[in-house]
N, C-alpha and C. Protein backbone atom coordinates (compact mmCIF):
# COMPACT_ATOMS: atom_id res chain seq x y z
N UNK A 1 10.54 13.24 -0.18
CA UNK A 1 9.30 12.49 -0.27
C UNK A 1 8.16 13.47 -0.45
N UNK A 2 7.30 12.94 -1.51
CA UNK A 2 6.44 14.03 -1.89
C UNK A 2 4.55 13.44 -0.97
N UNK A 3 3.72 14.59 -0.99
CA UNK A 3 2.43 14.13 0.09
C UNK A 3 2.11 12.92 -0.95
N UNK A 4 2.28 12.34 -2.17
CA UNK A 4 1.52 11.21 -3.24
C UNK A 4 1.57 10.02 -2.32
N UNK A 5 2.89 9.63 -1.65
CA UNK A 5 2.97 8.60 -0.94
C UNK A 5 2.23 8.01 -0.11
N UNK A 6 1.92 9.29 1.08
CA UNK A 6 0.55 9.15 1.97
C UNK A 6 -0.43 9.74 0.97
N UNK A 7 -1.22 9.77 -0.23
CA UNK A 7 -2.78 9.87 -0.32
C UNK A 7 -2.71 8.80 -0.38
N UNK A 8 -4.22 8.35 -0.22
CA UNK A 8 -5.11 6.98 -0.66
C UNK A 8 -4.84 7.32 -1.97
N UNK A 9 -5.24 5.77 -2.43
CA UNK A 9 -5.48 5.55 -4.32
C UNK A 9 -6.80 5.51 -4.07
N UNK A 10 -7.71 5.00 -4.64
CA UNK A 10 -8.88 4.50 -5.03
C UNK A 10 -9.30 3.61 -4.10
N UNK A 11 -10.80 3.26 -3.94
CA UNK A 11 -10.70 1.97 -2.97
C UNK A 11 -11.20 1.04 -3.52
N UNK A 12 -10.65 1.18 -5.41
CA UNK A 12 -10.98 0.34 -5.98
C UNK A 12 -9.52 -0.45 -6.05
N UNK A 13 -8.72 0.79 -6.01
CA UNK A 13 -7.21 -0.46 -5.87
C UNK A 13 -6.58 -0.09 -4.91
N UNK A 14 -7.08 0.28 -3.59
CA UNK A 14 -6.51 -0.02 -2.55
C UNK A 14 -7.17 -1.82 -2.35
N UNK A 15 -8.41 -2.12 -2.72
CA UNK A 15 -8.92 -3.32 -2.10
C UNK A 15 -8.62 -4.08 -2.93
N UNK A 16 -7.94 -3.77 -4.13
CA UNK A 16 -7.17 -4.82 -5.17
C UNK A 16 -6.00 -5.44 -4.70
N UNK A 17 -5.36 -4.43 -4.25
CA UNK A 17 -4.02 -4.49 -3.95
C UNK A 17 -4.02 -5.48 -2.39
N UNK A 18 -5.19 -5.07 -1.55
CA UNK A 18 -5.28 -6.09 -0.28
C UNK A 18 -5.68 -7.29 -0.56
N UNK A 19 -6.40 -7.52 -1.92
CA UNK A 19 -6.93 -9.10 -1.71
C UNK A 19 -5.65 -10.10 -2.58
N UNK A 20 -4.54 -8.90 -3.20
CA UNK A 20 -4.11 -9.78 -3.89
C UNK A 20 -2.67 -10.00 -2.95
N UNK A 21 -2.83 -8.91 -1.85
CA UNK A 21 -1.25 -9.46 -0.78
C UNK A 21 -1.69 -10.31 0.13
N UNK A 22 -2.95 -10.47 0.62
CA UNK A 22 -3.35 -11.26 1.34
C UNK A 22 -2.97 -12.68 0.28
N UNK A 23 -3.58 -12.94 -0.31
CA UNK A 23 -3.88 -14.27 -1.85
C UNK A 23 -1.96 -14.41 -1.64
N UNK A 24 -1.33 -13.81 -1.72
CA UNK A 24 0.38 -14.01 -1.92
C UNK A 24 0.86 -14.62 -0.37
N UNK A 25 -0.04 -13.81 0.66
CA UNK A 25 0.32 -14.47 2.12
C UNK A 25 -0.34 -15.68 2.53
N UNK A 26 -1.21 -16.03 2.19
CA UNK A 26 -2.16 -17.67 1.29
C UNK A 26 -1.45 -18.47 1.30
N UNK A 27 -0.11 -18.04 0.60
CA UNK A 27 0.72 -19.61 -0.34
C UNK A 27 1.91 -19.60 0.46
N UNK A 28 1.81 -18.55 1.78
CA UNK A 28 2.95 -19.39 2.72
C UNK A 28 3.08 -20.26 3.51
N UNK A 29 3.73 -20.98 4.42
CA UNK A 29 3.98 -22.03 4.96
C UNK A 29 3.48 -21.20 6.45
N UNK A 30 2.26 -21.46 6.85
CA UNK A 30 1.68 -20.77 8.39
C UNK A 30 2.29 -22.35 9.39
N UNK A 31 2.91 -23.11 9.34
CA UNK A 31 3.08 -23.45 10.34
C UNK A 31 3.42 -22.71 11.49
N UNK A 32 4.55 -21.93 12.03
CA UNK A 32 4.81 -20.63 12.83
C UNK A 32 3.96 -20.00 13.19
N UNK A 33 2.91 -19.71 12.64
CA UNK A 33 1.71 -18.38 12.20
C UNK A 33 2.12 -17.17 11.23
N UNK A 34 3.37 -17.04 10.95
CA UNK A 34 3.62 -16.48 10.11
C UNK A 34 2.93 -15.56 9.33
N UNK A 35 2.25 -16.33 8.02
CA UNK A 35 1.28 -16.33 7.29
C UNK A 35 0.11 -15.52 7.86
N UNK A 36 -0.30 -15.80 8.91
CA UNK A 36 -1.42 -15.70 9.95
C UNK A 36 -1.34 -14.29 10.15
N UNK A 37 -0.15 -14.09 10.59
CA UNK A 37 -0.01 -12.88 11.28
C UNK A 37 0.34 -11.99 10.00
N UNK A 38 0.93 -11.59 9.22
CA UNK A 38 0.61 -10.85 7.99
C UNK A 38 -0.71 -10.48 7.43
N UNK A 39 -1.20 -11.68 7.36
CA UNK A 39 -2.77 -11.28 6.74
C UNK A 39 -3.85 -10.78 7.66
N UNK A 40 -3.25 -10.87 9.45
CA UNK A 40 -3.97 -10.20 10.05
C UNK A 40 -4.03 -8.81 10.26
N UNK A 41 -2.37 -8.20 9.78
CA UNK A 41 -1.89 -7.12 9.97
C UNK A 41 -2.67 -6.08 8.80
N UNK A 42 -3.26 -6.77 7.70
CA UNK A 42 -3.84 -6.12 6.45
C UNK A 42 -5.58 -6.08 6.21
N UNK A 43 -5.91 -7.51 7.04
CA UNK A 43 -7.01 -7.59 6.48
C UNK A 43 -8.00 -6.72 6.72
N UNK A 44 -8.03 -6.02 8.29
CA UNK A 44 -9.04 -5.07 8.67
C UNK A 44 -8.23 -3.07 8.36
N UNK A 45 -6.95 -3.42 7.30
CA UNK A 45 -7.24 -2.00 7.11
C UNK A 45 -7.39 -1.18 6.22
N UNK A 46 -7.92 -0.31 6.78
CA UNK A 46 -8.44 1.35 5.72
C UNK A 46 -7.76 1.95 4.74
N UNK A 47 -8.33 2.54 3.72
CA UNK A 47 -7.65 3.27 2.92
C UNK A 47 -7.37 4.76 3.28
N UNK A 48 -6.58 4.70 4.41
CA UNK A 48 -6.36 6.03 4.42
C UNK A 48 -4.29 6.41 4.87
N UNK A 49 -4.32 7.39 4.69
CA UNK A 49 -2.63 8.00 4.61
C UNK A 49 -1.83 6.49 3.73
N UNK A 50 -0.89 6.10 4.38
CA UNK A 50 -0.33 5.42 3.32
C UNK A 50 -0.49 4.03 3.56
N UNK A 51 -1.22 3.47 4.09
CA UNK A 51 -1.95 1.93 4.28
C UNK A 51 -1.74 1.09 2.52
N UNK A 52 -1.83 2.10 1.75
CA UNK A 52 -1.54 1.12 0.22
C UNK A 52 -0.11 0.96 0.48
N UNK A 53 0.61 1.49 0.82
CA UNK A 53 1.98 1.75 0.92
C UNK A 53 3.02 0.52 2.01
N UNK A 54 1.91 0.60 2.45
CA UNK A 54 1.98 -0.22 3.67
C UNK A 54 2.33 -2.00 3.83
N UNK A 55 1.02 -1.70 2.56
CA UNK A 55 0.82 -3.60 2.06
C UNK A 55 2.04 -3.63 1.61
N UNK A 56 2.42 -2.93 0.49
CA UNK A 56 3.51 -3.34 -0.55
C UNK A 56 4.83 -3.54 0.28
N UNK A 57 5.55 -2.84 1.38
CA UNK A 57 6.70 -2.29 2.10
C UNK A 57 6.55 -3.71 2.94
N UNK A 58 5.53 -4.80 3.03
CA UNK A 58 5.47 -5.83 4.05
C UNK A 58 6.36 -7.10 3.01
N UNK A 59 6.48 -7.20 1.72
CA UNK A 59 6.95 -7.54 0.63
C UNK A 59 8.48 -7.47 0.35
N UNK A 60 9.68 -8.07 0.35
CA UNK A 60 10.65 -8.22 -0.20
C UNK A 60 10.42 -8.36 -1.45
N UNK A 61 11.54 -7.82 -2.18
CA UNK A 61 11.77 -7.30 -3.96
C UNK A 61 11.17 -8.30 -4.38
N UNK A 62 11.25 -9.60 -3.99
CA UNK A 62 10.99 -11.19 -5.23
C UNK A 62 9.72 -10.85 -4.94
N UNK A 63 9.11 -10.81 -3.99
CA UNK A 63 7.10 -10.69 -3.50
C UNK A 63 6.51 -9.39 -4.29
N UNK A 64 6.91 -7.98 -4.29
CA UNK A 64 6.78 -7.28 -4.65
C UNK A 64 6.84 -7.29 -6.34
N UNK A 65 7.60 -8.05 -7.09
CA UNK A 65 7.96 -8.69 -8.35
C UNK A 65 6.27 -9.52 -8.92
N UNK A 66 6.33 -10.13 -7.58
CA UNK A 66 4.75 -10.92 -7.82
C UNK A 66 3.66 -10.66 -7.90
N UNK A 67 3.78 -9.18 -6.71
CA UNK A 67 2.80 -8.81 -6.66
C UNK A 67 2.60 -7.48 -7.85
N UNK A 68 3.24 -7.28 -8.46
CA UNK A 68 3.40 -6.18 -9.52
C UNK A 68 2.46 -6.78 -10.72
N UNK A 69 3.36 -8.07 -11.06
CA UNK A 69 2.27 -8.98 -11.95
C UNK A 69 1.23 -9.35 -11.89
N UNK A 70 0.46 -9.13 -10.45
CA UNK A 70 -0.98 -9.68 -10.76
C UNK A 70 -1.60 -8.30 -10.77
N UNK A 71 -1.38 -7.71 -10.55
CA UNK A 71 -1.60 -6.53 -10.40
C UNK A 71 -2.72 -5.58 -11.53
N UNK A 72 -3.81 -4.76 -11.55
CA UNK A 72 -4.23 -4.25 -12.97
C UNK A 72 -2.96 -3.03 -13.39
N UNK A 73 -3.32 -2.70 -14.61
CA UNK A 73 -2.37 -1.39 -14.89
C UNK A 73 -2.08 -0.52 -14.05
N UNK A 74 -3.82 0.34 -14.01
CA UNK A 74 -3.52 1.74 -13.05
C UNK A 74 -3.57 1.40 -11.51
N UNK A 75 -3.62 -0.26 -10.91
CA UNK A 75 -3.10 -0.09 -9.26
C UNK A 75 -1.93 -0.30 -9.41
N UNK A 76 -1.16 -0.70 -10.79
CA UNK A 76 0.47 -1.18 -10.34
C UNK A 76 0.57 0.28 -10.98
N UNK A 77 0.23 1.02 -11.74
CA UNK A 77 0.60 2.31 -11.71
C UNK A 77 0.53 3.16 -10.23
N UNK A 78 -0.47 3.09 -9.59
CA UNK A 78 -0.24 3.88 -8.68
C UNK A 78 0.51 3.68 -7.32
N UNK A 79 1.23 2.43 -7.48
CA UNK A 79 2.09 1.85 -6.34
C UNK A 79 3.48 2.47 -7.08
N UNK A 80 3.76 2.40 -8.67
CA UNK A 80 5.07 2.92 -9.13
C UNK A 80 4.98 4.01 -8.87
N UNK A 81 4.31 5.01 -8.66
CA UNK A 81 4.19 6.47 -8.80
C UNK A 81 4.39 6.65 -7.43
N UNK A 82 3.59 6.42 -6.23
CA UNK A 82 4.36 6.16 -4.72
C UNK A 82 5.48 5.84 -4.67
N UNK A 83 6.07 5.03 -5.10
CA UNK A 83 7.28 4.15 -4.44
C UNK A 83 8.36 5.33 -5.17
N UNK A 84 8.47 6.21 -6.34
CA UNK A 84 8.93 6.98 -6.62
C UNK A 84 8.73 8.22 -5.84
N UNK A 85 7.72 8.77 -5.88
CA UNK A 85 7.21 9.76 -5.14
C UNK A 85 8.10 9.34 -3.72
N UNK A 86 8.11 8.59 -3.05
CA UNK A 86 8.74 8.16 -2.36
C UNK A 86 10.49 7.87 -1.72
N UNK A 87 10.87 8.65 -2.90
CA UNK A 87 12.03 7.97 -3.27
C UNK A 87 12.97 7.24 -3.66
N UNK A 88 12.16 5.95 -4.01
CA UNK A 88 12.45 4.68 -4.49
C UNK A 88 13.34 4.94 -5.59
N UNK A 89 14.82 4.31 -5.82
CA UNK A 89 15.48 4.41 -7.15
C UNK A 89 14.94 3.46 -8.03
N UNK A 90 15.10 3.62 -9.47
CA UNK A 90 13.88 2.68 -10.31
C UNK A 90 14.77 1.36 -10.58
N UNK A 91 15.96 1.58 -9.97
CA UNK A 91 16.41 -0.32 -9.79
C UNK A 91 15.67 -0.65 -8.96
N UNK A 92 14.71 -0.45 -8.06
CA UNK A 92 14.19 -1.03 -7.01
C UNK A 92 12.69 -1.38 -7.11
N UNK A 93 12.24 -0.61 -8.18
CA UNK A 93 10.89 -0.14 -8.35
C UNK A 93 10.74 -1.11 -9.58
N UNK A 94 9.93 -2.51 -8.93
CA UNK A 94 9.37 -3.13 -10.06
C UNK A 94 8.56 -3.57 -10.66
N UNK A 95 7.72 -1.84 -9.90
CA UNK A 95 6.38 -1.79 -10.69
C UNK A 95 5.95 -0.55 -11.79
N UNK A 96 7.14 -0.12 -12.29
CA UNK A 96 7.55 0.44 -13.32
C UNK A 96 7.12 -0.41 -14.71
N UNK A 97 5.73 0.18 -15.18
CA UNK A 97 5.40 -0.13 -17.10
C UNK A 97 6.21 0.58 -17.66
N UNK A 98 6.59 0.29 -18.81
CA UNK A 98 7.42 0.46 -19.54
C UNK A 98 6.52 1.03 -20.72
């Protein structure tokens, strides 16, 4: 694992990347609190060490799939470049542009 993983990106797409996992934790079923409790776990945090890293890893492959697509270029670029940097094999990584 290389230090890319823990820098911050930008806090132009670190706060991209939070409004759009929060917006994905939105369309779940909070009866439980569920829902609740995810978006509480994100909403008050910082861009610092690997907190971008953080949002995405709260995501199973199908969510992460979703969240790749709403995604702009260079924040789903800089989540592929982590998740590699990271170790990620690129069957897993499906925020890989082509």
């Amino acid at each position: 694992m290389t230090e890319l993983y823990y820098t911050p990106p930008t806090e132009k797409q670190f706060n991209e990347l939070k409004e759009i996992a929060i917006e994905i934790w939105e369309t779940y079923d909070d009866k439980h609190g569920y829902a609740t409790e995810k978006i509480n776990q994100i909403k008050d945090l910082k861009n610092v060490s690997d907190n971008f890293m953080y949002m995405v890893a709260m995501f199973d492959i199908s969510n992460q799939g979703r969240l790749s697509i709403m995604l702009s270029h260079k924040t789903r670029k800089a989540v592929e470049n982590r998740l590699k940097a990271g170790g990620t094999p690129d069957t897993y990584n499906v925020f890989i542009i082509d």
